[in-house]
Protein backbone atom coordinates (compact mmCIF):
# COMPACT_ATOMS: atom_id res chain seq x y z
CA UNK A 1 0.00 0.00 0.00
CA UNK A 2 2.61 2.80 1.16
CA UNK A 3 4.18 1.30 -2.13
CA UNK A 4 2.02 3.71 -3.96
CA UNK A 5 2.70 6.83 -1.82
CA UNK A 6 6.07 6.96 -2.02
CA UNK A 7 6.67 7.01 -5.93
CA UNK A 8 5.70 8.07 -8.96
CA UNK A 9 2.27 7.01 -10.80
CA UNK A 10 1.86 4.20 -12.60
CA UNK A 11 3.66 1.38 -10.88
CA UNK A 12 3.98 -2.27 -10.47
CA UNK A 13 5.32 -4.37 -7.93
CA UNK A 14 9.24 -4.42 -8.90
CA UNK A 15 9.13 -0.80 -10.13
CA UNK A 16 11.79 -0.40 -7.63
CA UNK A 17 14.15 -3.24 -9.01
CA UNK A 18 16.90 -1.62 -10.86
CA UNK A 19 17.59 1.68 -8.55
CA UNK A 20 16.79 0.69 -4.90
CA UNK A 21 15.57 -3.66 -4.82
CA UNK A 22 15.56 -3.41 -1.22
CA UNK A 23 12.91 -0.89 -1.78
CA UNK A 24 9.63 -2.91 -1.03
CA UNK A 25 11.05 -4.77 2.14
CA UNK A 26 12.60 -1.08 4.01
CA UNK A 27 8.93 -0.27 3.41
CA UNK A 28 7.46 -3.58 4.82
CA UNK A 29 9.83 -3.39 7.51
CA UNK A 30 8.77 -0.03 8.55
CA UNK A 31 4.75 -0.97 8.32
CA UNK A 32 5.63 -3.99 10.46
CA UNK A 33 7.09 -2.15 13.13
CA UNK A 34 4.24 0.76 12.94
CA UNK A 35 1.24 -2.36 13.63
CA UNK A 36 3.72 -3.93 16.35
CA UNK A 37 3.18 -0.24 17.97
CA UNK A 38 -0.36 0.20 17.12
CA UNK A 39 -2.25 -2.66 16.07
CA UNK A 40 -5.09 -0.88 14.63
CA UNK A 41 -2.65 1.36 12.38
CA UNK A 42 -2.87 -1.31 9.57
CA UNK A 43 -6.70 -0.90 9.04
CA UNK A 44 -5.94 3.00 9.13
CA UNK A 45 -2.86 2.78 6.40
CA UNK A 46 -6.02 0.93 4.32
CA UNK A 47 -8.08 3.15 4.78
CA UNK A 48 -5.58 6.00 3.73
CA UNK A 49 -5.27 4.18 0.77
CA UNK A 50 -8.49 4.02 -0.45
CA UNK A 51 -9.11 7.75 0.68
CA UNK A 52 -6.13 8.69 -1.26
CA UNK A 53 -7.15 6.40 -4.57
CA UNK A 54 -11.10 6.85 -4.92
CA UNK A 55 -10.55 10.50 -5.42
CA UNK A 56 -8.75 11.61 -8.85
CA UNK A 57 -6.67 7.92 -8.67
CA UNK A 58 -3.51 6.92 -6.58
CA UNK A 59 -1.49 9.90 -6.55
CA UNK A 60 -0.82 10.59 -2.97
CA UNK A 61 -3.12 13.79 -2.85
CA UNK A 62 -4.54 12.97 0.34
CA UNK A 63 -1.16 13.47 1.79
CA UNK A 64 -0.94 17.10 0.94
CA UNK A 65 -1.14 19.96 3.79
CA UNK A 66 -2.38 23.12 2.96
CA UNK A 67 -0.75 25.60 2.15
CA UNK A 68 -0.04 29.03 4.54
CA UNK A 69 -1.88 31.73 3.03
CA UNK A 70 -3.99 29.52 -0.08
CA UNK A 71 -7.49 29.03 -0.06
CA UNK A 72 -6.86 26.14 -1.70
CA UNK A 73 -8.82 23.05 -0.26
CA UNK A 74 -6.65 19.60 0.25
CA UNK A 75 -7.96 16.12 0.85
CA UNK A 76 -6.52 15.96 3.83
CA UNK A 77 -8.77 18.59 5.89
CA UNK A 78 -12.06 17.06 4.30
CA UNK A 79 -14.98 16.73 6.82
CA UNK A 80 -14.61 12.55 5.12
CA UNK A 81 -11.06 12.61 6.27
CA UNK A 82 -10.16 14.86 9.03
CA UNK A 83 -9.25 13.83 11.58
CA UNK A 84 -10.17 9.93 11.34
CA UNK A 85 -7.32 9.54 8.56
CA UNK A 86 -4.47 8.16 10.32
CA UNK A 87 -1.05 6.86 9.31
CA UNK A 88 0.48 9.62 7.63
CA UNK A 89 3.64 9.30 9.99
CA UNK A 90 4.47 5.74 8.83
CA UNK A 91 4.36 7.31 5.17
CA UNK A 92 6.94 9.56 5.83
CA UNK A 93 8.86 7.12 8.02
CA UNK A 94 8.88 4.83 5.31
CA UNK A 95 9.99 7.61 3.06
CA UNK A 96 12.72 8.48 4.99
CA UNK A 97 14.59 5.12 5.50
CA UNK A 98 13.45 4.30 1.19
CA UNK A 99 15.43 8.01 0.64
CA UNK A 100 18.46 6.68 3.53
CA UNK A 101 19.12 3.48 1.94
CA UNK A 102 18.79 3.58 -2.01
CA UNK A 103 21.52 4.93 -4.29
CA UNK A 104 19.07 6.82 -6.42
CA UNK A 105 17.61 8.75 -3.68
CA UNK A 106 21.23 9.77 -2.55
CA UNK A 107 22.22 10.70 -5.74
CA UNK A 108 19.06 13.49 -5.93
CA UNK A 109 19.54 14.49 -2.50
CA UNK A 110 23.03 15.30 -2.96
CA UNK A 111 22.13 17.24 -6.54
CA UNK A 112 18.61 19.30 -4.54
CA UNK A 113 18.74 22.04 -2.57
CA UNK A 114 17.41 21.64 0.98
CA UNK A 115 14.45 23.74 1.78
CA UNK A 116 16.45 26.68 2.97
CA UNK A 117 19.58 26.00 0.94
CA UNK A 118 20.02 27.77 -2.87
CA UNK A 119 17.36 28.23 -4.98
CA UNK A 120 19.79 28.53 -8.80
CA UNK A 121 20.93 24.74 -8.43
CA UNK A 122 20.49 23.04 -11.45
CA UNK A 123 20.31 19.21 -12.08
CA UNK A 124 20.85 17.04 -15.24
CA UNK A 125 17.73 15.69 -16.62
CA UNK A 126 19.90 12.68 -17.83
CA UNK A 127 22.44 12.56 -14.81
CA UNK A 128 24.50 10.26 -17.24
CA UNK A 129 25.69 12.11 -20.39
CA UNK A 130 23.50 15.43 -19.05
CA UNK A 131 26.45 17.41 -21.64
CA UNK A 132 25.73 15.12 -24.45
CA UNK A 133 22.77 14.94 -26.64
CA UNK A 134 22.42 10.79 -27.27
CA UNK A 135 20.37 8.23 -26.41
CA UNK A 136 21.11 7.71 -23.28
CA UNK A 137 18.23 9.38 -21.62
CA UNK A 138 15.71 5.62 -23.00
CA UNK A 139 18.31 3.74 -20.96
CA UNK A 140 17.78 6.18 -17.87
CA UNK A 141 14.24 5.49 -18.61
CA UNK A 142 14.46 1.47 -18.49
CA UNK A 143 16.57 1.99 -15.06
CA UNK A 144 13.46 4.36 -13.80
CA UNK A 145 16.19 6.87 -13.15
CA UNK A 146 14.43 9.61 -14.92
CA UNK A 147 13.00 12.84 -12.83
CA UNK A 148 9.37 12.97 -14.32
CA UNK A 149 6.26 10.92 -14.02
CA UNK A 150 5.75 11.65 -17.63
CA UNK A 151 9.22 9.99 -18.49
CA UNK A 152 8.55 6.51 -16.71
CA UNK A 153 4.70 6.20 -17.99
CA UNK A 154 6.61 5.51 -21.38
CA UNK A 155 7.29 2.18 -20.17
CA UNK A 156 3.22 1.90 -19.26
CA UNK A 157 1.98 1.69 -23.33
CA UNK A 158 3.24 -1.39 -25.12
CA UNK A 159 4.01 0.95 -28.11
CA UNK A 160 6.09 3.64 -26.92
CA UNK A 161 7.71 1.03 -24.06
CA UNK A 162 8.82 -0.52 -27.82
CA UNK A 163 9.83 2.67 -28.84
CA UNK A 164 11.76 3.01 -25.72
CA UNK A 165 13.18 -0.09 -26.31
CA UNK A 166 14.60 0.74 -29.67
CA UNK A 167 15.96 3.35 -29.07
CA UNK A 168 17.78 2.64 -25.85
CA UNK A 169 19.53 -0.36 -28.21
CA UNK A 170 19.94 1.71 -31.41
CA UNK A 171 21.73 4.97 -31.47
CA UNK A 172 21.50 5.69 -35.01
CA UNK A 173 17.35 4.88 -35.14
CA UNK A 174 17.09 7.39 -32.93
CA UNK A 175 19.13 10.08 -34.38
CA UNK A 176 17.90 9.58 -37.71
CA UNK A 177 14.32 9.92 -36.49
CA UNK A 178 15.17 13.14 -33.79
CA UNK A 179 16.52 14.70 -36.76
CA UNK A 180 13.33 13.97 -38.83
CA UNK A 181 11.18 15.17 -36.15
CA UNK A 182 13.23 18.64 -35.78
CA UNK A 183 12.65 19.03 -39.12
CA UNK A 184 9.07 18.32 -39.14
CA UNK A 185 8.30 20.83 -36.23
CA UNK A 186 10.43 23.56 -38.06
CA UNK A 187 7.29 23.24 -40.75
CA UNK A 188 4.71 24.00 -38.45
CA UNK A 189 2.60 27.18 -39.12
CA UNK A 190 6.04 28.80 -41.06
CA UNK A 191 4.90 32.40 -42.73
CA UNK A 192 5.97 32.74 -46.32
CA UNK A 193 5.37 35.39 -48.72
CA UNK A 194 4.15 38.20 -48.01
CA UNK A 195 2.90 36.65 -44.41
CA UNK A 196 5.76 37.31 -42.99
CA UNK A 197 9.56 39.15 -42.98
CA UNK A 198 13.41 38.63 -42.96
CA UNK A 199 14.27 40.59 -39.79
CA UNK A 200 17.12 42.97 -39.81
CA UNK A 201 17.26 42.47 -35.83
CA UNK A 202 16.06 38.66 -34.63
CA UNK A 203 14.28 40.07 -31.54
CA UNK A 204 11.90 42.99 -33.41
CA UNK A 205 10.18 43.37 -36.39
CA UNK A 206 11.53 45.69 -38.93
């Protein structure tokens, strides 16, 4: 269950295999302990769960605070789920020790900002060849070590996992198709004629 709060959408048992295996069992370990504690904390993580699922999907929502200063409603402070929802603490506990123990969490920690730290850091989308422009960001998608929810839900279509696939294990399919595809968006909407001008400055009209 805390599986699903603690990573991006669109999972499956294993997601965790490549950058952190010992994933799923830090996060059973930590449940374990939480019911030793408080046996009726189990039937509350549950209910969490289906709280958190049955409105807009799995996507941790329910977990949100609100935020000083927003009218903004959350989930949490619901009249359905405040303050019977219970378990939030063995979330972040389980967070914590996932973030502790697995390289890929690490490496991000050690690339982010804290809270009060510098706000101009910058990070490598592909943390691999981030200088390079290759094909090495579809590997970094097979390994799940890509930033985005967007970049692992390739791997949740059979068609563009393929695509994925190919492309990860064929450097020059994909450059021959990026370079079609720059060249197709460079057609989009273009003004010719008398539509449009050659600029004498790039950043004004003449």
């Amino acid at each position: 269950m805390l599986f699903v709060a603690l990573s991006d959408a669109q999972l499956e048992v294993g997601f965790y295999d490549y950058t952190c295996p010992r994933a799923e069992q830090l996060v059973r370990t930590v449940v374990h302990a939480a019911i030793r504690r408080d046996p009726g904390i189990g039937a509350g993580l549950v209910r969490l769960f289906f709280h958190d699922c049955f409105v807009r999907g799995c996507d941790a929502s329910v977990l949100l605070d609100a935020v000083p200063g927003s009218d903004d409603a959350v989930e949490k402070a619901s009249q359905a789920n405040s303050p019977s929802l219970r378990g939030y603490g063995v979330i972040e506990r389980a967070k914590r020790v996932v973030e502790r123990r697995c390289r890929y969490g690490r490496s991000l920690r050690a690339r982010c900002p804290a809270a009060t730290g510098r706000r101009d850091r910058v990070v490598h989308l592909d943390p691999v060849t981030g200088l390079r422009l290759d094909n090495q960001y579809y590997r970094n998608v097979q390994t799940r070590e890509v930033p985005f929810t967007s970049d692992a839900t390739l791997l949740t279509r059979d068609d563009t996992a393929a695509l994925v696939d190919l492309y990860a294990r064929n450097r020059t399919a994909w450059m021959s198709r990026f370079a079609a595809a720059m060249v197709k968006m460079g057609d989009l909407d273009v003004l010719t004629g008398t539509q449009g001008e050659i600029r004498s400055l790039c950043n004004r009209v003449n």
